[in-house]
Each structure stands twice: as C-alpha cells, then as structure tokens.
Protein backbone atom coordinates (compact mmCIF):
# COMPACT_ATOMS: atom_id res chain seq x y z
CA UNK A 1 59.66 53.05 66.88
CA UNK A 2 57.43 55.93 65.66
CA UNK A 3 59.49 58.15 68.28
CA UNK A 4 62.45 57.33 67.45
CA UNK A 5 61.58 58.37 63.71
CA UNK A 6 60.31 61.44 64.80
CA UNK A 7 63.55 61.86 66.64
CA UNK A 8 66.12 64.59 64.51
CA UNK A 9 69.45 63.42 64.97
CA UNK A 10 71.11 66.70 65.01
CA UNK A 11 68.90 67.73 68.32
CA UNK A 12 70.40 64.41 69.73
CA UNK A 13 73.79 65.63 68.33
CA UNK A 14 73.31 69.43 69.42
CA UNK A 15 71.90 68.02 73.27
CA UNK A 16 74.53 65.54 73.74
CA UNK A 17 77.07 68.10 72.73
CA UNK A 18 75.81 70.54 75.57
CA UNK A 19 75.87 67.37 78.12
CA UNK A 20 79.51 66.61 77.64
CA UNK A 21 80.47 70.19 77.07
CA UNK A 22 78.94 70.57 81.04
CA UNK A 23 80.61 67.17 82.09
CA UNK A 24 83.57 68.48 80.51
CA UNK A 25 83.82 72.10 82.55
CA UNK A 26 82.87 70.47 85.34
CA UNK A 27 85.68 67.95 85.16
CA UNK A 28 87.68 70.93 84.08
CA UNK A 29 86.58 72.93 87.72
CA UNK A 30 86.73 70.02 89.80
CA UNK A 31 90.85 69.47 88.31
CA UNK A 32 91.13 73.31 88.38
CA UNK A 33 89.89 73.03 92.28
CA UNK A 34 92.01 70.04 92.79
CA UNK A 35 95.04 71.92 91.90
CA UNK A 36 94.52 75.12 93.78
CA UNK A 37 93.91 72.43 97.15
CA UNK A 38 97.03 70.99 96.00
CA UNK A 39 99.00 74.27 95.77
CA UNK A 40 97.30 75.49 99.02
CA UNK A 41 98.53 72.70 100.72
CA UNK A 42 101.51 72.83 99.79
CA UNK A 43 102.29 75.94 100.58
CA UNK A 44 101.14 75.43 103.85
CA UNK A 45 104.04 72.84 104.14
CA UNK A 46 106.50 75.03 103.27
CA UNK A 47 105.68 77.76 105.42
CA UNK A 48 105.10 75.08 108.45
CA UNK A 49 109.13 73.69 107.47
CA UNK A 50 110.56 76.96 107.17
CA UNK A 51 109.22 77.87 110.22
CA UNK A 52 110.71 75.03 112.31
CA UNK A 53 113.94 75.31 110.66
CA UNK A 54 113.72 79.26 111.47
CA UNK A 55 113.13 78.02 115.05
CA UNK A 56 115.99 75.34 114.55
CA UNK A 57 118.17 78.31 113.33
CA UNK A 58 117.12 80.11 116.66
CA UNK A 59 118.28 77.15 118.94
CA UNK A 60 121.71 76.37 117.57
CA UNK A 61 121.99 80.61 117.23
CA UNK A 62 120.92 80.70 121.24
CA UNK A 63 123.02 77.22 122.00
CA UNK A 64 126.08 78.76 120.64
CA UNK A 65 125.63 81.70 122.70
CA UNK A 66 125.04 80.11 125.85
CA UNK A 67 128.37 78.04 124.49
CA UNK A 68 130.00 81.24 123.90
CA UNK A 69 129.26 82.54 127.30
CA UNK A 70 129.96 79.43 128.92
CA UNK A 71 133.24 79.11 127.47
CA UNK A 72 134.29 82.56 127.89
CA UNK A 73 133.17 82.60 131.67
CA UNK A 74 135.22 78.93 132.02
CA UNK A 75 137.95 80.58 130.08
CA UNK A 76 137.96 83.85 132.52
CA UNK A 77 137.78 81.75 135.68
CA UNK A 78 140.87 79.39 134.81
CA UNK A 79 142.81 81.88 134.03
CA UNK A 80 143.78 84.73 136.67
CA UNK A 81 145.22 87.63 134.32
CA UNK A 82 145.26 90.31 137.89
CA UNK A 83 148.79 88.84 138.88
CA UNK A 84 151.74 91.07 137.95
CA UNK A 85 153.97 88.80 138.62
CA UNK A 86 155.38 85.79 136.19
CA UNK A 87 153.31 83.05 138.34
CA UNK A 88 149.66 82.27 137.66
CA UNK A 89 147.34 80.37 139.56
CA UNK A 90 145.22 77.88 137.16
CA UNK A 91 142.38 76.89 138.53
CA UNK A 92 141.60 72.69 138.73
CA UNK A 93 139.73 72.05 134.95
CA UNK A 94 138.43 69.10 133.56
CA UNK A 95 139.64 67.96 130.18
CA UNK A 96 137.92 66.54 126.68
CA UNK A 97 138.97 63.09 127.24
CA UNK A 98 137.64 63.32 131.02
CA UNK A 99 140.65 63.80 132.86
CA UNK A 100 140.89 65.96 135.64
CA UNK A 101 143.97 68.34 135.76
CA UNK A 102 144.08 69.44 139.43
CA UNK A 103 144.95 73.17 140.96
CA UNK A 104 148.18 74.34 140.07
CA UNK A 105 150.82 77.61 139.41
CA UNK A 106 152.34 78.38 136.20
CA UNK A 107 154.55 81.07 134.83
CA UNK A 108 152.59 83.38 132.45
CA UNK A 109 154.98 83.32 129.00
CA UNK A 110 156.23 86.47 127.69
C-alpha cells in the first residue's frame, strides 16, 4: 500500500498517456498500411481487367477481320465480274438457314 502512496498520479496519467498515444499511431500505421495494400491491390485488378478486355478488344478486332476477309474472298468467288456479257456464272453457295443453292447462270442487272 506504501507504493501505491508513493505513486503520483499524474506520472500514471502522463505514462499511460504516452502508452495509448503509441497504441494509437500504431493502430493509425497499421490502418494507414491496410489501406495502401488495399489500394495496391486494387489497382492491380484493374490493370489485370483492362488488360484482358484490351486483349478481348484485340480478338473481336482480329475476328472481324478474318470475317471481313472471309466474306470478301466468299463474296469475290461467287460472283464472276470478268464476263462482258449479260450472263454470270454464280458459283454453288450455301445459305443462313442451311440450304444449299446449287451452280447456276444469271443475267448481271443493268
């Protein structure tokens, strides 16, 4: 009991003050820490999505190419534009609905 007597209460005030004050900024750096982990992470995500929709971007960009090409090479092969003539051979071609039209002439209009 003596030491508790001997004991100044504004010490006990003073030293508990410090205590909390460093469980307080470390709280503070371990949040502050949290946050920048947070951030980091998440900016890790959106660089990681906006990469893979830059590469979905580059598929559908090549897709419709390779469309594009396909269609115009399909396009050049029915048709046979070197006749002079009114009559044009049409290659066989197979339609959307999966019928097949077969070989056949037929006048070019004017």
């Amino acid at each position: 009991m003596e030491k508790l007597a001997e004991i100044d209460p504004e010490i006990v005030k003073n030293q508990l003050g410090e205590i909390l004050q460093k469980i307080f900024q470390k709280d503070k750096e371990a949040y502050l820490k949290l946050q920048y982990l947070r951030e980091e992470r998440l900016q890790k995500e959106r660089a990681e999505r906006l990469r893979i929709e830059g590469l979905r971007e580059e598929r559908l960009q090549q897709k419709s190419i390779g469309n594009y090409q396909a269609n115009n090479q399909q396009s050049q092969s029915v048709w046979n534009w070197g006749n002079n003539d009114q009559e044009i051979n049409v290659k066989g071609y197979k339609r959307k609905d999966g019928t097949y039209v077969k070989h056949h002439k037929r006048h070019r209009s004017q």
